[in-house]
Every structure is written in structure tokens, then in C-alpha cells.
C-alpha atoms as a PDB file:
ATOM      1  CA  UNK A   1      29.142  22.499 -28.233  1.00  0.00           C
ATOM      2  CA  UNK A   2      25.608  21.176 -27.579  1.00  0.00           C
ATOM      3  CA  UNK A   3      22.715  23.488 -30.148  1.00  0.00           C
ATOM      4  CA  UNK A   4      19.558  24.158 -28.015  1.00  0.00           C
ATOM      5  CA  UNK A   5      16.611  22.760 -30.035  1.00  0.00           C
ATOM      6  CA  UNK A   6      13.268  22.896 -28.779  1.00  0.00           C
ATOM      7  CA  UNK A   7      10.389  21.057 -29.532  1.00  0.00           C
ATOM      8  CA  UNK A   8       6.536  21.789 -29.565  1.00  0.00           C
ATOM      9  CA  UNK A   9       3.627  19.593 -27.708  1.00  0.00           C
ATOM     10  CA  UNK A  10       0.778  21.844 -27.373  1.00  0.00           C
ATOM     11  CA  UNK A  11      -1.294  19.834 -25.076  1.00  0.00           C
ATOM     12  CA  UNK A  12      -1.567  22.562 -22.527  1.00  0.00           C
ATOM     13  CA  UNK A  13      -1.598  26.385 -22.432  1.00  0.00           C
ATOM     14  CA  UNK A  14       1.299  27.259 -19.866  1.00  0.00           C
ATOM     15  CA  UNK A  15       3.442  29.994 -19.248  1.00  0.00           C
ATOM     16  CA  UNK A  16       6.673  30.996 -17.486  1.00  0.00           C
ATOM     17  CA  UNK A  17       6.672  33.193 -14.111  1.00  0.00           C
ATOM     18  CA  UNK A  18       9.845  32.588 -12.854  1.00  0.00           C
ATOM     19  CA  UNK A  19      11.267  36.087 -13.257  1.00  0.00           C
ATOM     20  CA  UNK A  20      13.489  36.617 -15.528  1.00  0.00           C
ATOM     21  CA  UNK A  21      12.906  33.539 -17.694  1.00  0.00           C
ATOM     22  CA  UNK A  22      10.496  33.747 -20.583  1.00  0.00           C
ATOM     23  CA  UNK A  23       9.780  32.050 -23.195  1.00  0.00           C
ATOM     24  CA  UNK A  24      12.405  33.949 -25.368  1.00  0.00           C
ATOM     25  CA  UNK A  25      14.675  33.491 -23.274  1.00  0.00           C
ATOM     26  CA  UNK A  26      14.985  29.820 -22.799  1.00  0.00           C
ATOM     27  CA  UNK A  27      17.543  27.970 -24.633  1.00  0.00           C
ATOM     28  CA  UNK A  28      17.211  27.310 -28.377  1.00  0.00           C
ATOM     29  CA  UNK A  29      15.448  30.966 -28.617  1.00  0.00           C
ATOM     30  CA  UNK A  30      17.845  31.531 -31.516  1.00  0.00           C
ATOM     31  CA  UNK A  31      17.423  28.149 -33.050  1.00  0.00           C
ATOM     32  CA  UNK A  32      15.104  25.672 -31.865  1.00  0.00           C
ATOM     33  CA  UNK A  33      11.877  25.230 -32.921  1.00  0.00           C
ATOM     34  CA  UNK A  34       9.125  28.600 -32.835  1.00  0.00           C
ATOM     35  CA  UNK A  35       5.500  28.501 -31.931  1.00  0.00           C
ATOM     36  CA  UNK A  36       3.359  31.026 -34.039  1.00  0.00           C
ATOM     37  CA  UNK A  37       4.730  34.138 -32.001  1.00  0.00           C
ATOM     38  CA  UNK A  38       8.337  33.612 -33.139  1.00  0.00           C
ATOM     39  CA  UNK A  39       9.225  32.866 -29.614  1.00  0.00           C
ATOM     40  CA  UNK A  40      10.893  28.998 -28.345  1.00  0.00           C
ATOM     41  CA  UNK A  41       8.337  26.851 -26.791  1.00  0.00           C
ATOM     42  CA  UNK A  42       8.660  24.172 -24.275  1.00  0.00           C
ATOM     43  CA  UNK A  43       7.265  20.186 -24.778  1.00  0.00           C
ATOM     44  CA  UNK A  44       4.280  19.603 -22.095  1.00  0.00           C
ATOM     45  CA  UNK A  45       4.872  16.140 -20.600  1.00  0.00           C
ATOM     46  CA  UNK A  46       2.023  14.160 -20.807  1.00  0.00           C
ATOM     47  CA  UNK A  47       1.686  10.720 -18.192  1.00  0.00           C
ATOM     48  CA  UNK A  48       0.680   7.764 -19.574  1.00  0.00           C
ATOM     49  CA  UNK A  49       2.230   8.723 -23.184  1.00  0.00           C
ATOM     50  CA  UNK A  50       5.778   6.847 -24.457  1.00  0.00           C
ATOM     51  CA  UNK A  51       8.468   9.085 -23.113  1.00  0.00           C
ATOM     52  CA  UNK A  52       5.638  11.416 -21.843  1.00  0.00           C
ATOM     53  CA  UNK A  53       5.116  12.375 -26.080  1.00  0.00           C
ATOM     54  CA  UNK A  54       8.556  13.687 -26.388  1.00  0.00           C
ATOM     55  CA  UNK A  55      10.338  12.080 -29.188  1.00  0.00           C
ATOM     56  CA  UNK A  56      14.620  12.511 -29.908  1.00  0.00           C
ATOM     57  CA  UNK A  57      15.638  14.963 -31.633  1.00  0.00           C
ATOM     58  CA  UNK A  58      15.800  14.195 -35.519  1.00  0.00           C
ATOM     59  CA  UNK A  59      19.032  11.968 -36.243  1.00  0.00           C
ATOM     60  CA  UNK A  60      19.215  11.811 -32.014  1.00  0.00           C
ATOM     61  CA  UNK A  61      20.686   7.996 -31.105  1.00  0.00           C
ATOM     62  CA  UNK A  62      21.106   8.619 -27.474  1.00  0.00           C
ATOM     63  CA  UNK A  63      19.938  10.846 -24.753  1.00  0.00           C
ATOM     64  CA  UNK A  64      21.218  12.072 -21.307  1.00  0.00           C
ATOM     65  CA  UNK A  65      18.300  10.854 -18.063  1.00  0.00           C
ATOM     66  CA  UNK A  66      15.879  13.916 -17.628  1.00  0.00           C
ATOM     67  CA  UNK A  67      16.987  16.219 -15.007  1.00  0.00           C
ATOM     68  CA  UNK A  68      15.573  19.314 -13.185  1.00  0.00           C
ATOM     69  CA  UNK A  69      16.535  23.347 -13.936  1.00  0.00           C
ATOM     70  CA  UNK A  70      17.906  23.529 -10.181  1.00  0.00           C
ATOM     71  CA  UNK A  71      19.534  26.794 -10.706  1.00  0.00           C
ATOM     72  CA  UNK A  72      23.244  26.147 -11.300  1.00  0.00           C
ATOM     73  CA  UNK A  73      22.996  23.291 -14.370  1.00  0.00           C
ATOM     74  CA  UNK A  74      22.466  25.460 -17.082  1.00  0.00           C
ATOM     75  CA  UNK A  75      23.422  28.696 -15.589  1.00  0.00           C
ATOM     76  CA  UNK A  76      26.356  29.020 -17.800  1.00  0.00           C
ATOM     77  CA  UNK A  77      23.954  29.180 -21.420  1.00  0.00           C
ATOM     78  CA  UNK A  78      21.964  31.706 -19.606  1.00  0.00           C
ATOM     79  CA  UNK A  79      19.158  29.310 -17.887  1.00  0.00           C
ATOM     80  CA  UNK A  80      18.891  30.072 -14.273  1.00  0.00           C
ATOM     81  CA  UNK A  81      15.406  28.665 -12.792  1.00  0.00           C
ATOM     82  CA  UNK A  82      12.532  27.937 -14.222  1.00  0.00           C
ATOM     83  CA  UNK A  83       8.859  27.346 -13.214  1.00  0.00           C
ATOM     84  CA  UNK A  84       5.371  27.564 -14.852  1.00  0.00           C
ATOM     85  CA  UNK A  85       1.826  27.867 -14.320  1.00  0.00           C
ATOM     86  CA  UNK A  86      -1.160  26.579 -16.255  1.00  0.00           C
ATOM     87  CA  UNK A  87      -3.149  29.902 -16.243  1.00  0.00           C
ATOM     88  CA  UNK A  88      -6.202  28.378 -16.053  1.00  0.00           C
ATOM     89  CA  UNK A  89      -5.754  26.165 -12.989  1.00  0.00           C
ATOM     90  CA  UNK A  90      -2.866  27.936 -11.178  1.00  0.00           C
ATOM     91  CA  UNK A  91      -1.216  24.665 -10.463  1.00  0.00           C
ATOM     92  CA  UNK A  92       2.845  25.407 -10.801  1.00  0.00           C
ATOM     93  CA  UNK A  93       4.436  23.086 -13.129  1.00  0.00           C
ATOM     94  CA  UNK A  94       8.730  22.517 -13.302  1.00  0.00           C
ATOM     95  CA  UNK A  95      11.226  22.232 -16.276  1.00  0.00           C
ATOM     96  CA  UNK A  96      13.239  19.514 -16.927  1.00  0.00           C
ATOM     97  CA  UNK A  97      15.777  19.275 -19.790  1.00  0.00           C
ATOM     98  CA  UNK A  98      18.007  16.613 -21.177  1.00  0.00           C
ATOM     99  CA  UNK A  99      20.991  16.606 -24.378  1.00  0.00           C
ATOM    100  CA  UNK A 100      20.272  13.995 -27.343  1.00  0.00           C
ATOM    101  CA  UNK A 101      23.653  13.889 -29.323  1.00  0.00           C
ATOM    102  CA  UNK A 102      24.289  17.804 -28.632  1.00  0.00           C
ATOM    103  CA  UNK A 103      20.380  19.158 -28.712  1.00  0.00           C
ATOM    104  CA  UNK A 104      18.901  20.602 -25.587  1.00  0.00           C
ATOM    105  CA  UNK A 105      15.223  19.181 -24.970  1.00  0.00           C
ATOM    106  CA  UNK A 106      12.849  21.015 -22.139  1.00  0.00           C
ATOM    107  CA  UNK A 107       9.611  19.849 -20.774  1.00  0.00           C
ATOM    108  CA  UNK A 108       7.027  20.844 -18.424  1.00  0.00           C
ATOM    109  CA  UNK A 109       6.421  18.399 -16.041  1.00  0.00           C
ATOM    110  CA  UNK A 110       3.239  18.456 -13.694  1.00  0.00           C
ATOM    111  CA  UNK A 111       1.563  19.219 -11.599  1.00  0.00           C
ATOM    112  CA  UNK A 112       1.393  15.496 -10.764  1.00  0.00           C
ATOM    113  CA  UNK A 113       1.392  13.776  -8.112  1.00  0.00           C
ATOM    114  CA  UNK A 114       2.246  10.514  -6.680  1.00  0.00           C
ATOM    115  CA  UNK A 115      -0.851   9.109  -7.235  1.00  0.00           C
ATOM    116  CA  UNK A 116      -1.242  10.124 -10.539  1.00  0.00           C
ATOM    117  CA  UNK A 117       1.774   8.417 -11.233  1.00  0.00           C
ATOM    118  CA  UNK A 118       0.809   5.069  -9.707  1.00  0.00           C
ATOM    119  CA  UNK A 119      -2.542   5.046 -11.430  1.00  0.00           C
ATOM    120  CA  UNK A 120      -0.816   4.924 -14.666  1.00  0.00           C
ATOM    121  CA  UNK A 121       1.498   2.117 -13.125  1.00  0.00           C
ATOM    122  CA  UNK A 122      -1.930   0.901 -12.301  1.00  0.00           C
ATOM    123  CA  UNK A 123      -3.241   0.745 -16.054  1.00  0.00           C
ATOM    124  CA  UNK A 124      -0.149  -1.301 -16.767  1.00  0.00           C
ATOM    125  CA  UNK A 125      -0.834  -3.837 -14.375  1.00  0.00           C
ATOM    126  CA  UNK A 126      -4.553  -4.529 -15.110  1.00  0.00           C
ATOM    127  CA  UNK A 127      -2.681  -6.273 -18.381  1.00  0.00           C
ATOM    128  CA  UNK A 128      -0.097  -8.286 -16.743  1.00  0.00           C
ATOM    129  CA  UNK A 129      -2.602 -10.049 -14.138  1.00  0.00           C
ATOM    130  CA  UNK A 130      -3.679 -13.467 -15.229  1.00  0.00           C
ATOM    131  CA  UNK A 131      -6.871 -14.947 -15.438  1.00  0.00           C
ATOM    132  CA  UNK A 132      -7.663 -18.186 -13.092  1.00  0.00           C
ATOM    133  CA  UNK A 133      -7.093 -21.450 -14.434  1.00  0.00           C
ATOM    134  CA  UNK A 134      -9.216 -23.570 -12.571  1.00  0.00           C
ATOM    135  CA  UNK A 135      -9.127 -27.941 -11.880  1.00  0.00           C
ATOM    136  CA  UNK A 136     -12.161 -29.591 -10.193  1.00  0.00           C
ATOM    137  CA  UNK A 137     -12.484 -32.903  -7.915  1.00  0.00           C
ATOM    138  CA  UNK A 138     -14.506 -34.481  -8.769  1.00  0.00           C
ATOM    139  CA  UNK A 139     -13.907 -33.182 -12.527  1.00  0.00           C
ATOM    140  CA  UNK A 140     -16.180 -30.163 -13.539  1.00  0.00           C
ATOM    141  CA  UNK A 141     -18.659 -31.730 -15.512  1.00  0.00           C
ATOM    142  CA  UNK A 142     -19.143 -34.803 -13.391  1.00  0.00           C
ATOM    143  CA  UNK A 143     -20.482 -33.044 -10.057  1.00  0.00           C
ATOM    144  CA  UNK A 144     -22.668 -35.022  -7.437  1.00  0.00           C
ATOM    145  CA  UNK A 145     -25.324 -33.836  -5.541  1.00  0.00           C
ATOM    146  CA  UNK A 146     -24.231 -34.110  -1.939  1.00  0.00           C
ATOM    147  CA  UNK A 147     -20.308 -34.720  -2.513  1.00  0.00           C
ATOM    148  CA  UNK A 148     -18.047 -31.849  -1.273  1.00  0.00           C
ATOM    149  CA  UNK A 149     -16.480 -30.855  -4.707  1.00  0.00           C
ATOM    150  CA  UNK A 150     -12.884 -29.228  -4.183  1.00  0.00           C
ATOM    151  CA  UNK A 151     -11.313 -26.394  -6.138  1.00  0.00           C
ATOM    152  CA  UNK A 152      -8.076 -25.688  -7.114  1.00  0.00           C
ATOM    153  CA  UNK A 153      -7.091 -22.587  -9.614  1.00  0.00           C
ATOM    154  CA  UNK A 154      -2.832 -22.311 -10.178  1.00  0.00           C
ATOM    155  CA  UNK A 155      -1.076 -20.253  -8.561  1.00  0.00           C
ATOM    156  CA  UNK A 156      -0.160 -16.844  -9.437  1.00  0.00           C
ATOM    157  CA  UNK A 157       2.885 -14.543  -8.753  1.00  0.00           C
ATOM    158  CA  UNK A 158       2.805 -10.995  -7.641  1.00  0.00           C
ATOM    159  CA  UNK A 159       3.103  -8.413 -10.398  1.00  0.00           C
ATOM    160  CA  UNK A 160       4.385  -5.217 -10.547  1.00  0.00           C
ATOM    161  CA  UNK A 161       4.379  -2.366 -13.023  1.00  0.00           C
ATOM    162  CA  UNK A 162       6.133   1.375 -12.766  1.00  0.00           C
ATOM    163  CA  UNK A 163       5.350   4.719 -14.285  1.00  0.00           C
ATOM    164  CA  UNK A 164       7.691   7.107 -14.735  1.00  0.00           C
ATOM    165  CA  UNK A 165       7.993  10.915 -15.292  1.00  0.00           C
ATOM    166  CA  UNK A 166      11.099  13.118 -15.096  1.00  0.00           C
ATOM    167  CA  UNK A 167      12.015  13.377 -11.343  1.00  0.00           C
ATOM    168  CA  UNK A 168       9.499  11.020 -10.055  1.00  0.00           C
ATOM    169  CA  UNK A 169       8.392   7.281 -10.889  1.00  0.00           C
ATOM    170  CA  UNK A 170       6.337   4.784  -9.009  1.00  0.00           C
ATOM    171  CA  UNK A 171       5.842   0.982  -8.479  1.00  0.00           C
ATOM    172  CA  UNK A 172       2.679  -0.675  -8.400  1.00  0.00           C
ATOM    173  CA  UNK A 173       2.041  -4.316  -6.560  1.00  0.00           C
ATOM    174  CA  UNK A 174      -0.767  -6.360  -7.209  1.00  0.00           C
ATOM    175  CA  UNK A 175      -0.727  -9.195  -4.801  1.00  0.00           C
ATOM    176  CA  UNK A 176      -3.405 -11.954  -5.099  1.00  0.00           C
ATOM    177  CA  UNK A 177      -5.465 -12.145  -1.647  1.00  0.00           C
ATOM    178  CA  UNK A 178      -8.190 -14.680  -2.567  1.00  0.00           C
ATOM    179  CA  UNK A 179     -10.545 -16.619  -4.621  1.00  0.00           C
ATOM    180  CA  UNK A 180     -13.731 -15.926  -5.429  1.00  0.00           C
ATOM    181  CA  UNK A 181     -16.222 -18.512  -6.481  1.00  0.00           C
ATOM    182  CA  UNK A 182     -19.808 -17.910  -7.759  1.00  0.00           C
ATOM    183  CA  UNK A 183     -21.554 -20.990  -8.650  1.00  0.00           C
ATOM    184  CA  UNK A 184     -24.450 -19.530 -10.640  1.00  0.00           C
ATOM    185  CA  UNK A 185     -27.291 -21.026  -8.256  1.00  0.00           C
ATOM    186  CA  UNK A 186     -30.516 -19.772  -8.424  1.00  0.00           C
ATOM    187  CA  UNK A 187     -32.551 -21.683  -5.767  1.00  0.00           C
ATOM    188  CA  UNK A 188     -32.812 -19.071  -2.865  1.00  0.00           C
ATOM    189  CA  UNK A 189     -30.500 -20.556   0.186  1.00  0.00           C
ATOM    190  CA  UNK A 190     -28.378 -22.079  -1.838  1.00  0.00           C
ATOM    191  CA  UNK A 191     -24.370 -21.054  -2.087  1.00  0.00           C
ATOM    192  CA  UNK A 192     -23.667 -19.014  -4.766  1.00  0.00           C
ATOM    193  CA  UNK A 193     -20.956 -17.356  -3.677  1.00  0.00           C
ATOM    194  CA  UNK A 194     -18.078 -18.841  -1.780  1.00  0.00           C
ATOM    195  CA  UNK A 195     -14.779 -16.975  -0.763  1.00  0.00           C
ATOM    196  CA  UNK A 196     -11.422 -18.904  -0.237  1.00  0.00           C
ATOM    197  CA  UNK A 197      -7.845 -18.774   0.244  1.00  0.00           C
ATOM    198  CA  UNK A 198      -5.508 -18.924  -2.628  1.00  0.00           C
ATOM    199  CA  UNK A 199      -4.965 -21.375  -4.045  1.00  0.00           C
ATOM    200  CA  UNK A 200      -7.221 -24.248  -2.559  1.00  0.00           C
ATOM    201  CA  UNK A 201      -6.331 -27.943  -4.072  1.00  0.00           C
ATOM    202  CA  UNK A 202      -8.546 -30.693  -5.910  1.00  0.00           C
ATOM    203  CA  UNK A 203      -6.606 -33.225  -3.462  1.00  0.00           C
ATOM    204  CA  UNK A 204      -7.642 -32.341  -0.131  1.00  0.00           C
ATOM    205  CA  UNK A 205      -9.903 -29.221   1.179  1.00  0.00           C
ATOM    206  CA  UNK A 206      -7.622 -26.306   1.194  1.00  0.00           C
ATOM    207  CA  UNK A 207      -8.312 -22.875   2.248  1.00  0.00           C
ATOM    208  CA  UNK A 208     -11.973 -22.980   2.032  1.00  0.00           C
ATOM    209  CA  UNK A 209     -12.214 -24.070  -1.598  1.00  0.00           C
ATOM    210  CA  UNK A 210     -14.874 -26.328  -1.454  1.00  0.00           C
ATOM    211  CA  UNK A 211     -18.596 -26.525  -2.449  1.00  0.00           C
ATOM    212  CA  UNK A 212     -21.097 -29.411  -1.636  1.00  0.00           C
ATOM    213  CA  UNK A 213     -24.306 -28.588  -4.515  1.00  0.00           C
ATOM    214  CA  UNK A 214     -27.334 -29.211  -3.321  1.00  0.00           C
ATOM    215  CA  UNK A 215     -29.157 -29.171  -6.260  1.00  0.00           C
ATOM    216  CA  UNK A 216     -28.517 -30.928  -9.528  1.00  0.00           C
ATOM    217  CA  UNK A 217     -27.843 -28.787 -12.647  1.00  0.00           C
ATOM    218  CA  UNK A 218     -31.425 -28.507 -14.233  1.00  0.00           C
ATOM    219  CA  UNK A 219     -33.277 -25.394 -15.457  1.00  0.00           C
ATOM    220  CA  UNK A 220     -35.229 -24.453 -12.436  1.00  0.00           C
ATOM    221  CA  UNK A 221     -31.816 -24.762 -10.449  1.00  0.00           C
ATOM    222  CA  UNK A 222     -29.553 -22.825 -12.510  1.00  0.00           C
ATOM    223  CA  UNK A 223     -32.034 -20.626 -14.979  1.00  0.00           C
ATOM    224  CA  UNK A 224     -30.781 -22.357 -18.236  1.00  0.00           C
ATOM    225  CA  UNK A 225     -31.454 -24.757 -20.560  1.00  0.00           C
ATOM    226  CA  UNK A 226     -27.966 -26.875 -21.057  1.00  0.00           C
ATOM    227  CA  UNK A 227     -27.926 -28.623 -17.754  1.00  0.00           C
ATOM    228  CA  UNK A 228     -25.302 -26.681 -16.256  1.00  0.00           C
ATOM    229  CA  UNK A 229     -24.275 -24.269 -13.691  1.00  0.00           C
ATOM    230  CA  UNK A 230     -23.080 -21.266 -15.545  1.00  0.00           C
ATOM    231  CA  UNK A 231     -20.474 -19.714 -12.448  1.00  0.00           C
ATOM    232  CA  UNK A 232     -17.006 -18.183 -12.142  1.00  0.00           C
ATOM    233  CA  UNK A 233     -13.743 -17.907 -10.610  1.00  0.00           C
ATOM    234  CA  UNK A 234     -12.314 -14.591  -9.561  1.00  0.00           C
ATOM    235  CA  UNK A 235      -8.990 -13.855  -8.310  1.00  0.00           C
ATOM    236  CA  UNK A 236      -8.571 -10.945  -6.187  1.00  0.00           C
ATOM    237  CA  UNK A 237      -5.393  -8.734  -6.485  1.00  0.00           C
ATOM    238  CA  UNK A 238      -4.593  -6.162  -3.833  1.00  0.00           C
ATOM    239  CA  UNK A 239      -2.614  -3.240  -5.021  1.00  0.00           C
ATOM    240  CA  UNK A 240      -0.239  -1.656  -3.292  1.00  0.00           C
ATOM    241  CA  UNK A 241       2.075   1.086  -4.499  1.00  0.00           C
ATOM    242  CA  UNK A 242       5.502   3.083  -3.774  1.00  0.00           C
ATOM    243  CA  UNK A 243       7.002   6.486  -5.107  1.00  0.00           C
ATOM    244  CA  UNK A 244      10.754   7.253  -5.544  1.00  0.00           C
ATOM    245  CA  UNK A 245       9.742  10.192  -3.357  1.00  0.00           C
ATOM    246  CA  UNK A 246       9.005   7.945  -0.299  1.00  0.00           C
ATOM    247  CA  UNK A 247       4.691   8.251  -1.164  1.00  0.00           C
ATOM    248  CA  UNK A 248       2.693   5.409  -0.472  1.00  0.00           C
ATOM    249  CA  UNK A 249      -0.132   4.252  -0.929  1.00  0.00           C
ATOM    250  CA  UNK A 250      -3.058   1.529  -2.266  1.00  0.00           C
ATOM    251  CA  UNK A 251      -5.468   1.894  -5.051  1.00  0.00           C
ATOM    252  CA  UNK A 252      -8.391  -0.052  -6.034  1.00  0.00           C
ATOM    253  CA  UNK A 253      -8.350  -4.334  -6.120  1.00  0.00           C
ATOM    254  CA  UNK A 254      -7.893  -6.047  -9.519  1.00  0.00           C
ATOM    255  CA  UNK A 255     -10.117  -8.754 -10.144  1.00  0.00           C
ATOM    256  CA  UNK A 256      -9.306 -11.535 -13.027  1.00  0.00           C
ATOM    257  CA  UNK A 257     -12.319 -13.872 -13.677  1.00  0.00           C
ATOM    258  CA  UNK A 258     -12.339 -16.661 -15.686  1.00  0.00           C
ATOM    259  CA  UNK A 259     -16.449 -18.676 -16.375  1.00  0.00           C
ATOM    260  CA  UNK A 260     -17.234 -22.333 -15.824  1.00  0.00           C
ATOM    261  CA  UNK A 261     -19.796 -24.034 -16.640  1.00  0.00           C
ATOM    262  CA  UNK A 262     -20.193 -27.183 -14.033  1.00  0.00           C
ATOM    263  CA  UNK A 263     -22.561 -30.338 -14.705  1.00  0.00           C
ATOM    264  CA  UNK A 264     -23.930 -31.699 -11.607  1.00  0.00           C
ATOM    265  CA  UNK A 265     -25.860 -34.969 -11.129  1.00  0.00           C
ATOM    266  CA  UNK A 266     -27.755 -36.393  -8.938  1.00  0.00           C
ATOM    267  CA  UNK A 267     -27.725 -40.587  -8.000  1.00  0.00           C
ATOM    268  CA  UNK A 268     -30.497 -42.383  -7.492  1.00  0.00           C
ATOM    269  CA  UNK A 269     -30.558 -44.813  -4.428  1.00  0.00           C
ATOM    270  CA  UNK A 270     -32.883 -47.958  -3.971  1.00  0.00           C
ATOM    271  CA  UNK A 271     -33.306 -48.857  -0.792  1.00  0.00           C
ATOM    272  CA  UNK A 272     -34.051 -52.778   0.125  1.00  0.00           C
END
């Protein structure tokens, strides 16, 4: 028969109002773990945190998925409903239990929302975007003044990362939308920004990705020393996400910028 061990978190000061469960009351009262009172606490969830900061049970292989107190799941230990409240918001929070190898866990769980959900999906994808990687025509070093230069940066797939909590998870998307191109001009008039389409091409003009200098790279042009342009290439992600719950929604762009430095010269003509 499963024990009801309980395990401690205190992250945040809750308490039960569901009449008539307490804290006493809950399972593993006579033998789970006991906060300072003597009474069985409950594990706060925390988002963001590997399995929310709940850890299996000491000598615990395997664990059942996290499910909600719905009224008729644990009924027959005693455990009809159960809610809580943080006292000093008012927000109501729900419990969720699951059985590791016989031993009851319980969490709170909230109160979060979709969004907070996908914003920790979020975090996760900020790591899996990649940087551009970035070819030049003519090749980056060996601009011309005058001569449409063409970019290319390859191409990137669509990543997507999910959060989770018990009862809830969502999906994050981050799709790149374009290319941004800053070629580090300082001459007032001249391009120094230049927005394209993914993911332009250093064998033809594609999508925009294209800049004719006007200027050779020399300190008055470019506001350094090393006879270069000191720009960059930015993708831009748009993010997108979806709850289990049906929630939608988008959050913020990504960006992924990689510098270049670009030498451009300038040919002298003689005329006869």
C-alpha cells in the first residue's frame, strides 16, 4: 500500500482554505515529513526550476505524471479537495500529487498563468537560436566603392522550446522573419542600416541583401583606425507561443547578432 510522504519547499507562505482540509490533515500527516509546527507540509512548485524543485522521494526510481486533487482520486485515504491561498496576495493556488515507488508527493501549483509559462519556454529558446553566419560577394574584406556587394547569412530552422508545470505546459516558436544589416557608417546619408529577407545569396541579389558603399573604409568614414567598417548581422526571430489549455499568444522578438568587420576600397581610374 502506497506510505504518504511529504516533502518541504518553503519558497512561499501558503495555506489551505478548502474546508475541511488542513494541513494536518493531508496525507502523510502521520508520516511524512513535519514543518516546525509538527503538522505535514506541502512542496511549493516553483517555474523555471528542474521538476519545479521537487526531487523523488529518497530510493524513488520512478514516478506516476502529476495529476490534480479533483475530488474523487484520493477520496478513499481521506483527501477530498484541496485549494490554497498565498495570504499575502490572495491569489488561489491548486494541489497536485503524484506516487514515486509507493510515496505520495503534493505540490502547490500557481497561480500561473499561460504566459508565465511561455516566458520560461521563452528563456529556453533565447539558447537554442543561432547566431548568423554570414558569406560576402565580393568577399568581406575586398569591398569596392561603387559595386553592389551581396549578402548571404545560412539559413536557419525554426526552434521551439516548452515549459511545463503540473496541469499545464506551453510551446514556444521562434521563427526567423529577417535580416538585419548595420554597416557601421558614419558619414551622415550614408546606409547604415539595411533590412532584408532571409536569407539573401552572394550569387545573385536576393531579398534585399545588398549594399553598394559609398565610401571607402578609412577613419573619417567609419570612426576607426584599422581601415574597416566595424558592422553586424542580426537575425530576427518572431516568437510565437501555444498552451495545452488552448492560450495563445506572442512575446517579445529574439535577435541573434553576429559582428563583421568589412574592408572596402576604392579604384583609381585614369582617364585618356
Amino acid at each position: 500500500m502506497p506510505t504518504r510522504g511529504l516533502i518541504l519547499v518553503p519558497l512561499l507562505a501558503l495555506m489551505l482554505v478548502a474546508a475541511p482540509v488542513n494541513a494536518a490533515e493531508l496525507p502523510g500527516g502521520g508520516g511524512g515529513t513535519s514543518n516546525a509546527g509538527g503538522e505535514a507540509s506541502i512542496s511549493t512548485w516553483v517555474i523555471g526550476a528542474v521538476n519545479g524543485g521537487v526531487s523523488k522521494p529518497a530510493g524513488a526510481t520512478s514516478c506516476t505524471p502529476w495529476a490534480f486533487v479533483d475530488g474523487s482520486n484520493l477520496a478513499g485515504i481521506g483527501l477530498v479537495s484541496a485549494t490554497v491561498i498565498n495570504p499575502a496576495t490572495g491569489l488561489m493556488s491548486q494541489v497536485f500529487f503524484r506516487i514515486c515507488n509507493g510515496t505520495y508527493q503534493f505540490v502547490y501549483v500557481g497561480p500561473f498563468s499561460p504566459t508565465d509559462v511561455a516566458r520560461v519556454a521563452y528563456q529556453k529558446a533565447t539558447a537554442l537560436v543561432g547566431k548568423p553566419e554570414v558569406a560576402f560577394s565580393p568577399p568581406i574584406d575586398k569591398m569596392i566603392v561603387n559595386f553592389e556587394t551581396w549578402l548571404g547569412v545560412t539559413p536557419r530552422q525554426p526552434v521551439t522550446a516548452t515549459a511545463t508545470i503540473p496541469g499545464l505546459s506551453a510551446t514556444v516558436t521562434a521563427e526567423p522573419t529577417n535580416i538585419e544589416w548595420a554597416t557601421g557608417s558614419r558619414v551622415a546619408g550614408d546606409s547604415t542600416n539595411i533590412s532584408c529577407q532571409p536569407w539573401g545569396s552572394t550569387t545573385s541579389v536576393a531579398g534585399g541583401c545588398a549594399w553598394t558603399p559609398a565610401y571607402p573604409s578609412v577613419a573619417k568614414v567609419t570612426g576607426t583606425t584599422d581601415l574597416h567598417y566595424h558592422g553586424s548581422v542580426t537575425i530576427v526571430w518572431k516568437v510565437s507561443w501555444q498552451a495545452t489549455n488552448g492560450a495563445t499568444g506572442t512575446l517579445a522578438d529574439l535577435r541573434t547578432t553576429t559582428p563583421i568587420k568589412m574592408g572596402v576600397q576604392e579604384i583609381q581610374t585614369i582617364g585618356g
